[in-house]
PDB file of N, CA and C in Angstrom:
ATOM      1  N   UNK A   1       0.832  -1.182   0.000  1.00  0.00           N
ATOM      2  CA  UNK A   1       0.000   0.000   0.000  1.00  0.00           C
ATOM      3  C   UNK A   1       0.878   1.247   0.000  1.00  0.00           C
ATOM      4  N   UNK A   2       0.217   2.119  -0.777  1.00  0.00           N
ATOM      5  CA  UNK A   2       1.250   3.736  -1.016  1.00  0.00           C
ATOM      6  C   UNK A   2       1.005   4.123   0.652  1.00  0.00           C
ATOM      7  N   UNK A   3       2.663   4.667   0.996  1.00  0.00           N
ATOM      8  CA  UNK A   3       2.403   5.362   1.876  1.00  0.00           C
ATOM      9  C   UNK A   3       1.975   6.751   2.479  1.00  0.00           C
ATOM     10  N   UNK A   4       2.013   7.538   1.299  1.00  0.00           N
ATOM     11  CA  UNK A   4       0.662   8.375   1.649  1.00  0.00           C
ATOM     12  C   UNK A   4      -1.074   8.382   1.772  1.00  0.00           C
ATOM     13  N   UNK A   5      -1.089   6.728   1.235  1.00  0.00           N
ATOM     14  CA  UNK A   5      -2.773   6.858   1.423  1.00  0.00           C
ATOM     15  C   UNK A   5      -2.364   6.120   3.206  1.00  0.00           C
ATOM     16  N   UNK A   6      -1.621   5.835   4.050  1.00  0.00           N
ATOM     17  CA  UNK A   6      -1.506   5.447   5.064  1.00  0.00           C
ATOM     18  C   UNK A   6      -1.697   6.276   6.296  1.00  0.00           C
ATOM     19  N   UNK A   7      -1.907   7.929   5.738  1.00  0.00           N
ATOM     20  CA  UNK A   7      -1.636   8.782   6.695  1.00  0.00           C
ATOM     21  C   UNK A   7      -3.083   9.311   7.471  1.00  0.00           C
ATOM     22  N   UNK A   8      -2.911   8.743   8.687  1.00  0.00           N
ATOM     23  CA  UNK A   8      -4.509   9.162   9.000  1.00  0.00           C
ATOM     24  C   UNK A   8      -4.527  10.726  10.016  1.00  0.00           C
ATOM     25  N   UNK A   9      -5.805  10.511   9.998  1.00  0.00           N
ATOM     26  CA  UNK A   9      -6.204  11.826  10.945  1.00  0.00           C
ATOM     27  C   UNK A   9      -5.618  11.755  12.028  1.00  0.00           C
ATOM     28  N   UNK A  10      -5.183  13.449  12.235  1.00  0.00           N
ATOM     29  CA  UNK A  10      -4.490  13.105  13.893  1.00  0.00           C
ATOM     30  C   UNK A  10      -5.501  13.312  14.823  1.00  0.00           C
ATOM     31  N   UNK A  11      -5.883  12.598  16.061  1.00  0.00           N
ATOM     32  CA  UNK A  11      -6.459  12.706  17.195  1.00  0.00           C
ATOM     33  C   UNK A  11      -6.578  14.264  17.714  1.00  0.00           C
ATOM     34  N   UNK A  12      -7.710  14.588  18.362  1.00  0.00           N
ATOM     35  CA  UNK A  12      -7.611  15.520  19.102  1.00  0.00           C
ATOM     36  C   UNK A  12      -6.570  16.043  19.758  1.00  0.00           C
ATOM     37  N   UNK A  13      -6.320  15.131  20.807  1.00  0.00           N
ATOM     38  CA  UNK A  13      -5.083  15.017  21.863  1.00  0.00           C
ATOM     39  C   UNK A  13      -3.735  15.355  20.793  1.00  0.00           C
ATOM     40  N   UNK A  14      -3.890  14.548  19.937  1.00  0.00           N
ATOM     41  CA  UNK A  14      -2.644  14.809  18.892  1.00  0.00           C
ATOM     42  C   UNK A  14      -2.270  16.245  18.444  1.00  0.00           C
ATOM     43  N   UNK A  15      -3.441  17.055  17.896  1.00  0.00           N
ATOM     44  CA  UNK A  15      -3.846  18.392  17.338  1.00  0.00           C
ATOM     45  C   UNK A  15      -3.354  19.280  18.462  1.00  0.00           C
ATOM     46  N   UNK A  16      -3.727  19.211  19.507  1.00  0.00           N
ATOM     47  CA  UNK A  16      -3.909  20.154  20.665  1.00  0.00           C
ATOM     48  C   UNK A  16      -1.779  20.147  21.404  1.00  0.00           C
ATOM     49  N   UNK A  17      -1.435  18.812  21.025  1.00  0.00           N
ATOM     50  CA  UNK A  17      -0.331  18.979  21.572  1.00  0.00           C
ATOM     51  C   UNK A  17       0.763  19.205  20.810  1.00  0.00           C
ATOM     52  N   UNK A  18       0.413  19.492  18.944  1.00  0.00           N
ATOM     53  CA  UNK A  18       1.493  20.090  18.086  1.00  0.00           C
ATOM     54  C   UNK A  18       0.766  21.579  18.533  1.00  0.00           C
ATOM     55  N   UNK A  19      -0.835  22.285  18.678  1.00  0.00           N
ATOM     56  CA  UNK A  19      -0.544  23.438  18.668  1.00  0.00           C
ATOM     57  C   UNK A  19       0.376  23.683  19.558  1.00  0.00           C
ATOM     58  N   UNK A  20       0.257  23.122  20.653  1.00  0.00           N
ATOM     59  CA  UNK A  20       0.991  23.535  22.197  1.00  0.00           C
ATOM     60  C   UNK A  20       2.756  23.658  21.697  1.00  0.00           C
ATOM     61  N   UNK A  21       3.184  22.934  20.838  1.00  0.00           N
ATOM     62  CA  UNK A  21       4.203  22.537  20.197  1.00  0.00           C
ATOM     63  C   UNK A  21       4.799  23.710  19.651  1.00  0.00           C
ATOM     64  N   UNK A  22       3.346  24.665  18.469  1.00  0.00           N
ATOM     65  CA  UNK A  22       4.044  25.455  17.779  1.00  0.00           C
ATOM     66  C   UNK A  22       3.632  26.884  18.469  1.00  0.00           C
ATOM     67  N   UNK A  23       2.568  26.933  19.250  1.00  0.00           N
ATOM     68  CA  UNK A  23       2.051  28.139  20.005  1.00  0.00           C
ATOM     69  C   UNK A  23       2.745  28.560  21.954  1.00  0.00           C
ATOM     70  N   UNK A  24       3.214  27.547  22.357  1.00  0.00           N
ATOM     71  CA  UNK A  24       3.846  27.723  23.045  1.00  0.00           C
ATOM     72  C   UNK A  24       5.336  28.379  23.533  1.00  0.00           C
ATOM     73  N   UNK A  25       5.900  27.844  22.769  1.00  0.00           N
ATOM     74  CA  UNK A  25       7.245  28.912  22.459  1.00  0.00           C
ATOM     75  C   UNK A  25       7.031  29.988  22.311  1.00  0.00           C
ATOM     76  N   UNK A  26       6.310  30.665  21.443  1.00  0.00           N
ATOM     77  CA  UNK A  26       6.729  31.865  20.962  1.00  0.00           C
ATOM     78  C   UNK A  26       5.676  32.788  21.945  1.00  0.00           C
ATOM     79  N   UNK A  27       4.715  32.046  22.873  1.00  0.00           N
ATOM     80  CA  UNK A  27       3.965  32.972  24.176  1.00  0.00           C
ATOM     81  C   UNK A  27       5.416  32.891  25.351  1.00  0.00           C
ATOM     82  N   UNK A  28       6.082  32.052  25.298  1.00  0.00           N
ATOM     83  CA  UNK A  28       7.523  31.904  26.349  1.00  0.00           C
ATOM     84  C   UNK A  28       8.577  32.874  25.720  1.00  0.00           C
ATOM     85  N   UNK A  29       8.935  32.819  24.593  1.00  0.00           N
ATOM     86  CA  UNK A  29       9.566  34.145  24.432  1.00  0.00           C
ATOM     87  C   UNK A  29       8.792  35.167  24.432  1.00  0.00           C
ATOM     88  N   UNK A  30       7.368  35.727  23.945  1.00  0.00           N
ATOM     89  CA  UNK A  30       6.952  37.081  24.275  1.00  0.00           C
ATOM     90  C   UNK A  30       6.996  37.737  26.050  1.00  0.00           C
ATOM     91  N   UNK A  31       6.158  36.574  26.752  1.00  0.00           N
ATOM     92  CA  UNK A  31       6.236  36.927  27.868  1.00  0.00           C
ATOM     93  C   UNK A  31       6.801  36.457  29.069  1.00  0.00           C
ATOM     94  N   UNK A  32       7.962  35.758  28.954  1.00  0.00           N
ATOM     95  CA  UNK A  32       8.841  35.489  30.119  1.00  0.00           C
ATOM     96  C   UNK A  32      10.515  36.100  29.066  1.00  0.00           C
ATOM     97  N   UNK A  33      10.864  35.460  28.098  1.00  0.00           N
ATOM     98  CA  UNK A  33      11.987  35.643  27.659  1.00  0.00           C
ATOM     99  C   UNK A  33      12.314  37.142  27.624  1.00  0.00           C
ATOM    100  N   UNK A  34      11.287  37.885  27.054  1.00  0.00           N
ATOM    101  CA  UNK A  34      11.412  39.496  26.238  1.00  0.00           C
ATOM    102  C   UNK A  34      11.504  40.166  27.891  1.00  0.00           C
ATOM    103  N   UNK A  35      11.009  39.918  29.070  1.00  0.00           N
ATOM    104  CA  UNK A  35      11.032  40.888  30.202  1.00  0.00           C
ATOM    105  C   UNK A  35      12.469  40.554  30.693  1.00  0.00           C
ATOM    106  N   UNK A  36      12.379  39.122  30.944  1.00  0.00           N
ATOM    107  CA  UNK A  36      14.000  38.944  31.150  1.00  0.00           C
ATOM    108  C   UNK A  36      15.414  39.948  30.977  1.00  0.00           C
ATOM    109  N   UNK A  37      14.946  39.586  29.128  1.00  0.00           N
ATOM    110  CA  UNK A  37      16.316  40.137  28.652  1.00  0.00           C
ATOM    111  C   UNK A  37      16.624  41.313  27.756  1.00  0.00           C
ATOM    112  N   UNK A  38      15.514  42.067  28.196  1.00  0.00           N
ATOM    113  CA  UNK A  38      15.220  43.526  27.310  1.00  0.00           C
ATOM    114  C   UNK A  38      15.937  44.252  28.506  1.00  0.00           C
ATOM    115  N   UNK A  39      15.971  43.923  29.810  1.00  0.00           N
ATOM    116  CA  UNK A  39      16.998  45.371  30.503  1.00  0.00           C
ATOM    117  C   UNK A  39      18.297  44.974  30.085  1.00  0.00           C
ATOM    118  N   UNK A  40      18.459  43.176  29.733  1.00  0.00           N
ATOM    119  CA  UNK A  40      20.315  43.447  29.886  1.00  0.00           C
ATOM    120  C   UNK A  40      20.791  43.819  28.577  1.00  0.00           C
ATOM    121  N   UNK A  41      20.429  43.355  27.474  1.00  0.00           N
ATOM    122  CA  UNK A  41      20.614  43.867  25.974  1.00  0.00           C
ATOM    123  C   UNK A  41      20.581  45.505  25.950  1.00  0.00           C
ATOM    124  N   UNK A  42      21.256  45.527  24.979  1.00  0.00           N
ATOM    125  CA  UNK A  42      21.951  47.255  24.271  1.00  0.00           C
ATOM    126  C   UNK A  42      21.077  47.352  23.566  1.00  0.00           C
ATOM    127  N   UNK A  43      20.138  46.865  22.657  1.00  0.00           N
ATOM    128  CA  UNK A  43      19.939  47.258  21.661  1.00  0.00           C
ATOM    129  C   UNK A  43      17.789  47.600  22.214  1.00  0.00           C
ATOM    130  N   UNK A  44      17.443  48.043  21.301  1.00  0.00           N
ATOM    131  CA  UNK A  44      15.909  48.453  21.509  1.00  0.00           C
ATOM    132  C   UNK A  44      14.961  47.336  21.587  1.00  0.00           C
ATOM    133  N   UNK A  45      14.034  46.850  22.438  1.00  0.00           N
ATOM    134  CA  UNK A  45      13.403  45.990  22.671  1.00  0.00           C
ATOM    135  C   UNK A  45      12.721  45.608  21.809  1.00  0.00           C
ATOM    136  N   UNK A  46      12.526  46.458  21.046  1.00  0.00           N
ATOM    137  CA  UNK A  46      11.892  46.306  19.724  1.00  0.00           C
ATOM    138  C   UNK A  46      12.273  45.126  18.468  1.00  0.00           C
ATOM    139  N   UNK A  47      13.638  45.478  18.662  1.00  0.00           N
ATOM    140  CA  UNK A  47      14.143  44.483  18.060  1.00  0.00           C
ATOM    141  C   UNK A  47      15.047  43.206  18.490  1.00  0.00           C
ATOM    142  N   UNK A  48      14.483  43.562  19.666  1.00  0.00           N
ATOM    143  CA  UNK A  48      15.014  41.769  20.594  1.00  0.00           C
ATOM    144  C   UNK A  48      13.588  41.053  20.720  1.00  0.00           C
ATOM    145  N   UNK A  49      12.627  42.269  20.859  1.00  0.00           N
ATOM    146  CA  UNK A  49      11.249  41.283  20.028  1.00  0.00           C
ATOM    147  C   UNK A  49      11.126  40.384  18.375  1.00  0.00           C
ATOM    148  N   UNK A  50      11.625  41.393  17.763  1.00  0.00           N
ATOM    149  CA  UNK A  50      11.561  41.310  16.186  1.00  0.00           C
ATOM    150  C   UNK A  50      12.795  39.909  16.376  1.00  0.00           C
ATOM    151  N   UNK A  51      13.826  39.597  16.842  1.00  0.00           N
ATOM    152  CA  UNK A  51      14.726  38.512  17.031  1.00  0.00           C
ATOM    153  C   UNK A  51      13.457  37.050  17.439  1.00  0.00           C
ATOM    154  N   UNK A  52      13.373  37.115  18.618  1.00  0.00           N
ATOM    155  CA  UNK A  52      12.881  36.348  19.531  1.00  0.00           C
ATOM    156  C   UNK A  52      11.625  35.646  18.896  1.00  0.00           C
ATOM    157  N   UNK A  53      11.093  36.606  17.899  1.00  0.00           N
ATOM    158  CA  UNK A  53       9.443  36.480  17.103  1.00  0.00           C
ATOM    159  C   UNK A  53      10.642  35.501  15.592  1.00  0.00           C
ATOM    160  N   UNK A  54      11.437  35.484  15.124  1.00  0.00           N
ATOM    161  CA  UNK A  54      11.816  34.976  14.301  1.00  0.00           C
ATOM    162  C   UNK A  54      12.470  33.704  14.277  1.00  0.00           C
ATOM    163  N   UNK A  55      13.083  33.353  15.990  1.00  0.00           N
ATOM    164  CA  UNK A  55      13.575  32.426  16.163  1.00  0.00           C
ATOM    165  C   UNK A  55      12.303  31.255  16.482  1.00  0.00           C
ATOM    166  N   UNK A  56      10.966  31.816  17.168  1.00  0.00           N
ATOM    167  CA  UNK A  56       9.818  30.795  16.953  1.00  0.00           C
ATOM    168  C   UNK A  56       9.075  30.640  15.984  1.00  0.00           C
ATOM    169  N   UNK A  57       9.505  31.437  14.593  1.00  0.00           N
ATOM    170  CA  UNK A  57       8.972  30.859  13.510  1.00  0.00           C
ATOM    171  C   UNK A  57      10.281  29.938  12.529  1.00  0.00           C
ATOM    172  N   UNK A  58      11.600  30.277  13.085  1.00  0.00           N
ATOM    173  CA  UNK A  58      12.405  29.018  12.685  1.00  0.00           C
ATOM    174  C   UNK A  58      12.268  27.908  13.333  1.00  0.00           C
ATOM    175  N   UNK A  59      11.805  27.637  14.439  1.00  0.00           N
ATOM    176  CA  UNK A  59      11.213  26.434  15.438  1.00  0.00           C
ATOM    177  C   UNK A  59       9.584  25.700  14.371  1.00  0.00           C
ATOM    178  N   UNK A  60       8.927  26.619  14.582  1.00  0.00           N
ATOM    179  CA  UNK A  60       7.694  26.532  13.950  1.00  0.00           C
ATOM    180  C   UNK A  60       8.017  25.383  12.284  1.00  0.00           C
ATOM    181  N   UNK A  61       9.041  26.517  11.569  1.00  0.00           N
ATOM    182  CA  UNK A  61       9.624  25.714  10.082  1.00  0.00           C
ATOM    183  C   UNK A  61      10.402  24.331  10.199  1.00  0.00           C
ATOM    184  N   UNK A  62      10.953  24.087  11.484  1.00  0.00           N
ATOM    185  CA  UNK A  62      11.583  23.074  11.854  1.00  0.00           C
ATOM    186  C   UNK A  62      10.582  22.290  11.993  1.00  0.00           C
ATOM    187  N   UNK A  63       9.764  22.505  13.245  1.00  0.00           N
ATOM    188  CA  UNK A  63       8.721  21.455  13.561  1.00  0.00           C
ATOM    189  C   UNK A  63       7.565  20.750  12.136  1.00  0.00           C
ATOM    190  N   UNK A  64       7.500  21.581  11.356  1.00  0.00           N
ATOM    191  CA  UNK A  64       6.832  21.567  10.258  1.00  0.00           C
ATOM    192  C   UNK A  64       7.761  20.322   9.357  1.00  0.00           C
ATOM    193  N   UNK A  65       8.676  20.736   9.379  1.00  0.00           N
ATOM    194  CA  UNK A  65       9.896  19.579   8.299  1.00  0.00           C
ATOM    195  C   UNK A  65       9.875  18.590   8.904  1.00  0.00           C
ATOM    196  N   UNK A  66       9.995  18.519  10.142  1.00  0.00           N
ATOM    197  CA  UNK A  66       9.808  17.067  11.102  1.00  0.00           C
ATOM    198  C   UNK A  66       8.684  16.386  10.595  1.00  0.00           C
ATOM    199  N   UNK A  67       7.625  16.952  10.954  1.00  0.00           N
ATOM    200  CA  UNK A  67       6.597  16.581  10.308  1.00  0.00           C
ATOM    201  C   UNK A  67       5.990  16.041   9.280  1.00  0.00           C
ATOM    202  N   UNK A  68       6.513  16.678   8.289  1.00  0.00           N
ATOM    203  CA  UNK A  68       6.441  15.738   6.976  1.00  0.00           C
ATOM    204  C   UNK A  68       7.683  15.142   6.668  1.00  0.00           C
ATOM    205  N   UNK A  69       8.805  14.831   7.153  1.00  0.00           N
ATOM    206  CA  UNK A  69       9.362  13.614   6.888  1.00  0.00           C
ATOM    207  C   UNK A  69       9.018  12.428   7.897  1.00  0.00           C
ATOM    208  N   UNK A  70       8.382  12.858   8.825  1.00  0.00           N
ATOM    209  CA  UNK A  70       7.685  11.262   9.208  1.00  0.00           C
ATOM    210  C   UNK A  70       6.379  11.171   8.935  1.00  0.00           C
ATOM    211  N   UNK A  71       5.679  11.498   8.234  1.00  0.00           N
ATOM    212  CA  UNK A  71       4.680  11.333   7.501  1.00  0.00           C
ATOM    213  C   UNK A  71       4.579  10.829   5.891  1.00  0.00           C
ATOM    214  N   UNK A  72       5.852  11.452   5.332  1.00  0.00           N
ATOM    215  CA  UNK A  72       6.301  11.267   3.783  1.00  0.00           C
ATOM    216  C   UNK A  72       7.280  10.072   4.095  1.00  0.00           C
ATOM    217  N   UNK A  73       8.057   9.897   4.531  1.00  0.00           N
ATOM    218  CA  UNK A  73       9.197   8.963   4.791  1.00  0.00           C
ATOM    219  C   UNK A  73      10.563   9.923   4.065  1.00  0.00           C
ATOM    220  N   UNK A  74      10.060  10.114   3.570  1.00  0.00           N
ATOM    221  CA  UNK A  74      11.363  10.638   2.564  1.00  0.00           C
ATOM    222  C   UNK A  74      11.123  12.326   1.883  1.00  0.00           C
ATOM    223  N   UNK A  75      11.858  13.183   1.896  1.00  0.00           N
ATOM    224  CA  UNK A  75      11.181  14.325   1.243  1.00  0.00           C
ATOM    225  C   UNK A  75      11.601  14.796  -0.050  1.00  0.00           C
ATOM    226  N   UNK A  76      11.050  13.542  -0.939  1.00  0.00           N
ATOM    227  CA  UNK A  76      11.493  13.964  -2.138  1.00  0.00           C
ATOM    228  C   UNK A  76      10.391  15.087  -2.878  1.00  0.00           C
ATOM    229  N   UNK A  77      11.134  15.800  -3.790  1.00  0.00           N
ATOM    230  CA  UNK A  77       9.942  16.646  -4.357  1.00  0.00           C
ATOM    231  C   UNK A  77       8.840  16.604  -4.825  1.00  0.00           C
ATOM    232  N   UNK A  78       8.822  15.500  -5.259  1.00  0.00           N
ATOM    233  CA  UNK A  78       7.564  14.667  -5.611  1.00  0.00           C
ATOM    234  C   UNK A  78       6.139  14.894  -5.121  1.00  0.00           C
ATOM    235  N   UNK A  79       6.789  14.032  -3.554  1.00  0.00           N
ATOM    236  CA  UNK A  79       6.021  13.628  -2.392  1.00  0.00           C
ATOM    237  C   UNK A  79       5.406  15.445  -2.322  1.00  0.00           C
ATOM    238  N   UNK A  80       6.719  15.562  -1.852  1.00  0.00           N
ATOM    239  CA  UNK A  80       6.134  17.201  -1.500  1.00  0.00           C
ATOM    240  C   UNK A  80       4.890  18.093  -2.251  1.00  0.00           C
ATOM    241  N   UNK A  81       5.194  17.690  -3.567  1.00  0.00           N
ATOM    242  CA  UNK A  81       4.290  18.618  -4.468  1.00  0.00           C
ATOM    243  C   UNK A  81       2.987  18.449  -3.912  1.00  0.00           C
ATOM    244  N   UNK A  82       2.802  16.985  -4.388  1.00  0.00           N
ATOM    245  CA  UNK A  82       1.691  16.520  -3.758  1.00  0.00           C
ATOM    246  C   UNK A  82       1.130  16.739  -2.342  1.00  0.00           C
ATOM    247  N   UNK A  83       1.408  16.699  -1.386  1.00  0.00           N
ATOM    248  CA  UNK A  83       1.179  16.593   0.018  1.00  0.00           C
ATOM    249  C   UNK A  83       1.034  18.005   0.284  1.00  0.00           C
ATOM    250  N   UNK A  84       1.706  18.799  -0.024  1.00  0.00           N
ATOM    251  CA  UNK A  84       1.557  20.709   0.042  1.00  0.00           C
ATOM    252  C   UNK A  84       0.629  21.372  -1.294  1.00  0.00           C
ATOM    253  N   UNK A  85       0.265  20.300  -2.181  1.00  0.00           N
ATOM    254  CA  UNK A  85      -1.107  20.680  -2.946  1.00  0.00           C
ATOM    255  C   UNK A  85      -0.302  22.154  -3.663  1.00  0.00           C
ATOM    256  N   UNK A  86       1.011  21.302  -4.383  1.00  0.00           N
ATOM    257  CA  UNK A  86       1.358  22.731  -4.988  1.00  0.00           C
ATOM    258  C   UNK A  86       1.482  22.165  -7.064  1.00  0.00           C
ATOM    259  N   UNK A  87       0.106  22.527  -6.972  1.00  0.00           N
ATOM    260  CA  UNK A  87      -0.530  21.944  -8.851  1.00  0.00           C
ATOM    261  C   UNK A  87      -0.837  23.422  -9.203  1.00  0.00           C
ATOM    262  N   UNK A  88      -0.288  23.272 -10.679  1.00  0.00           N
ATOM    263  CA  UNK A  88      -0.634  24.147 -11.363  1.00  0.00           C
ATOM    264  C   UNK A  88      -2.439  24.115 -11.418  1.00  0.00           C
ATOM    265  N   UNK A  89      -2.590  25.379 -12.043  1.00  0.00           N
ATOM    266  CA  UNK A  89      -4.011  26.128 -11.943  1.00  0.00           C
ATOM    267  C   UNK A  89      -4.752  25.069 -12.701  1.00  0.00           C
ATOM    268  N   UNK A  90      -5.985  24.607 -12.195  1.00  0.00           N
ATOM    269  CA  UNK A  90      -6.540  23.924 -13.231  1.00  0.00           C
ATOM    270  C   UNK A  90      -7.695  24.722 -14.047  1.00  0.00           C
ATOM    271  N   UNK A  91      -8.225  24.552 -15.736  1.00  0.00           N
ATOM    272  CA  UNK A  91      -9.734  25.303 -15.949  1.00  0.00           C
ATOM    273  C   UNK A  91     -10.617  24.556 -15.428  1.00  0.00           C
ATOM    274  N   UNK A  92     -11.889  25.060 -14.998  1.00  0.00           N
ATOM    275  CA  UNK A  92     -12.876  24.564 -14.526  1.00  0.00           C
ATOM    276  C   UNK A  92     -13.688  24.288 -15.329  1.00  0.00           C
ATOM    277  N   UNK A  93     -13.619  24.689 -16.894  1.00  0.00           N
ATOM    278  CA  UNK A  93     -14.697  23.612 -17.761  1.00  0.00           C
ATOM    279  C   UNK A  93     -13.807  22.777 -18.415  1.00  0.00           C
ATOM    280  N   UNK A  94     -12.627  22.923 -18.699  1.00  0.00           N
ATOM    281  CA  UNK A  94     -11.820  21.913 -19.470  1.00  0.00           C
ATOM    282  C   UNK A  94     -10.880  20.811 -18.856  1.00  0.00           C
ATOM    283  N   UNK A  95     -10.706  21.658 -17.592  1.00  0.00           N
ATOM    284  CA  UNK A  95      -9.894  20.608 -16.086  1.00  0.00           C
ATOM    285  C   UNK A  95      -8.292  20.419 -17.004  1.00  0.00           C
ATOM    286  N   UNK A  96      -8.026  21.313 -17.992  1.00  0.00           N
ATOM    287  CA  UNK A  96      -6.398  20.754 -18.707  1.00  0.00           C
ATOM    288  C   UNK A  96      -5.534  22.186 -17.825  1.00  0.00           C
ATOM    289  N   UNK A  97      -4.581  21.935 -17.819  1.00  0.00           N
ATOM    290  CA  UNK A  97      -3.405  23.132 -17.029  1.00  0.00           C
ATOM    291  C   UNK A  97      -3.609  24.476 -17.822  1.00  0.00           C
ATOM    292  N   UNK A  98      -3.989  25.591 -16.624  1.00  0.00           N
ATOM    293  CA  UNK A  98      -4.436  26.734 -17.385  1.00  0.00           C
ATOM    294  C   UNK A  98      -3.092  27.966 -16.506  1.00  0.00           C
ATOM    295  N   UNK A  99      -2.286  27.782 -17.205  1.00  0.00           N
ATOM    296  CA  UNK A  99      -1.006  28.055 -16.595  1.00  0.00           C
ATOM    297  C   UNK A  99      -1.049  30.007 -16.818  1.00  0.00           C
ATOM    298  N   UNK A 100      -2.115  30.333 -17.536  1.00  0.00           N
ATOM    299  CA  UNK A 100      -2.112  31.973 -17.680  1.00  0.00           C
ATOM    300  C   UNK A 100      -3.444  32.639 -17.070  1.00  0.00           C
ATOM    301  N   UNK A 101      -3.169  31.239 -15.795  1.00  0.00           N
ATOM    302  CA  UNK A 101      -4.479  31.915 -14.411  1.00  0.00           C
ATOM    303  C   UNK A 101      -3.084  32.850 -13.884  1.00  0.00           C
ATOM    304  N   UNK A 102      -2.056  32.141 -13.669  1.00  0.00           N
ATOM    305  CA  UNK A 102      -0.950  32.919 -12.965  1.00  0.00           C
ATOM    306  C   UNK A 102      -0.528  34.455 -13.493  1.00  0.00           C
ATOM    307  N   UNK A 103      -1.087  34.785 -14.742  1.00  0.00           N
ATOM    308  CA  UNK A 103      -0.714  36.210 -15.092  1.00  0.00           C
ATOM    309  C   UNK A 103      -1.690  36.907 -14.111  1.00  0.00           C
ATOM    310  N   UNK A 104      -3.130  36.817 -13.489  1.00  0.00           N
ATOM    311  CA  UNK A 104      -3.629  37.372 -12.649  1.00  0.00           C
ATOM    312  C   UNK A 104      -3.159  37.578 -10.931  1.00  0.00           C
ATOM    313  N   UNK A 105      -1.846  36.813 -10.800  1.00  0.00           N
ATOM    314  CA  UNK A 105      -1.127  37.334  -9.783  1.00  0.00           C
ATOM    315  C   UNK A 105      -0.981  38.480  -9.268  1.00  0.00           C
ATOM    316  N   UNK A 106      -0.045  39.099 -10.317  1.00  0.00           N
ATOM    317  CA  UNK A 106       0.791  40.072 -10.128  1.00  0.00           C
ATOM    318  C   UNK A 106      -0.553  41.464 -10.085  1.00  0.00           C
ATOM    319  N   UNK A 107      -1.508  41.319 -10.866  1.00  0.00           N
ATOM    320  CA  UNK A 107      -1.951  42.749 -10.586  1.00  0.00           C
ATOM    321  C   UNK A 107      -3.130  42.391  -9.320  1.00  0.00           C
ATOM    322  N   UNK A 108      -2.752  41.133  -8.688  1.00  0.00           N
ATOM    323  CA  UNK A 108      -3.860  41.325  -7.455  1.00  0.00           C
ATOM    324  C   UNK A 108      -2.739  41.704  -6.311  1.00  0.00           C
ATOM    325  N   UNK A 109      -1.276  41.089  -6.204  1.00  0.00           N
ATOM    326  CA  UNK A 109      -0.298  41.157  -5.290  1.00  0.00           C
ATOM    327  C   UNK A 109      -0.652  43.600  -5.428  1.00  0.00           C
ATOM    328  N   UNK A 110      -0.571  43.827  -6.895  1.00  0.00           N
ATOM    329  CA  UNK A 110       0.263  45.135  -6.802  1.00  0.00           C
ATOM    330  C   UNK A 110      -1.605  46.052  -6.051  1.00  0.00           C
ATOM    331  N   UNK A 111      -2.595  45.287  -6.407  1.00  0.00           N
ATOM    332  CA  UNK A 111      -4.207  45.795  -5.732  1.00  0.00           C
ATOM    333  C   UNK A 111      -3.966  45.421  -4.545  1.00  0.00           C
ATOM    334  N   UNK A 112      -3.480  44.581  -3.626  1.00  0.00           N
ATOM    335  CA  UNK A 112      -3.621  44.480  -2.430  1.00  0.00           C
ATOM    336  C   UNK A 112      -2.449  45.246  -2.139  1.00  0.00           C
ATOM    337  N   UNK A 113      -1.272  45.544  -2.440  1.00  0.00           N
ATOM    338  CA  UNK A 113      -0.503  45.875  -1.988  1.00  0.00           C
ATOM    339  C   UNK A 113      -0.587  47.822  -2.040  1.00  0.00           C
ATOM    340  N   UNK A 114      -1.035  48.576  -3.255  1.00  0.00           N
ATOM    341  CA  UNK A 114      -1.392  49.682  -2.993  1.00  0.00           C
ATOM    342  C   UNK A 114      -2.746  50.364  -2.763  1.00  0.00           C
ATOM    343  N   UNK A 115      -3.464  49.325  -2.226  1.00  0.00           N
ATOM    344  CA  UNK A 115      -4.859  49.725  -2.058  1.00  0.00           C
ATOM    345  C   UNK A 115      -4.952  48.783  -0.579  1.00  0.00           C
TER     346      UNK A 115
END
């Protein structure tokens, strides 16, 4: 049997203890780490926040890679495409690769971005 049709639902208990996993850290650096060590640091708290907020989303990207290599077994690109649902655009009456949905990117990135 393929081992991605092997991958089942995670349990409640399961769910609740990766959030704790990926939401926990980064409430331990906001509010025990940042009071700590914002008087002894030189630099503006601001950016020992902006540090501290980046090192629990490199935790977060870690825990995430863990994750799908014991779920994938292996992280070939393949696997990956598939499993992160990264397919080109499909049409919806013809279902063949409609690869010039992607020219509507750029002027929604530049509408959200100056409007």
């Amino acid at each position: 049997m393929n081992r991605e049709m092997e991958t089942k639902q995670y349990s409640v208990s399961k769910i609740l203890g990766l959030w704790a996993l990926v939401a926990l850290p980064m409430a331990f650096f906001r509010f025990v780490l940042l009071p700590i060590l914002a008087p002894i640091v030189t630099f503006h708290p601001g950016i020992l926040y902006w540090m501290l907020m980046i090192v629990g989303m490199i935790w977060q990207f870690v825990l995430s890679v863990i994750l799908l290599k014991r779920e994938l077994g292996n992280l070939s690109w393949e696997r990956l495409k598939k499993r992160l649902w990264l397919n080109h655009p499909v049409h919806p009456k013809t279902f063949k690769v409609y690869k010039i949905a992607y020219s509507f990117t750029i002027p929604i990135i530049m509408y959200a971005f100056f409007l």
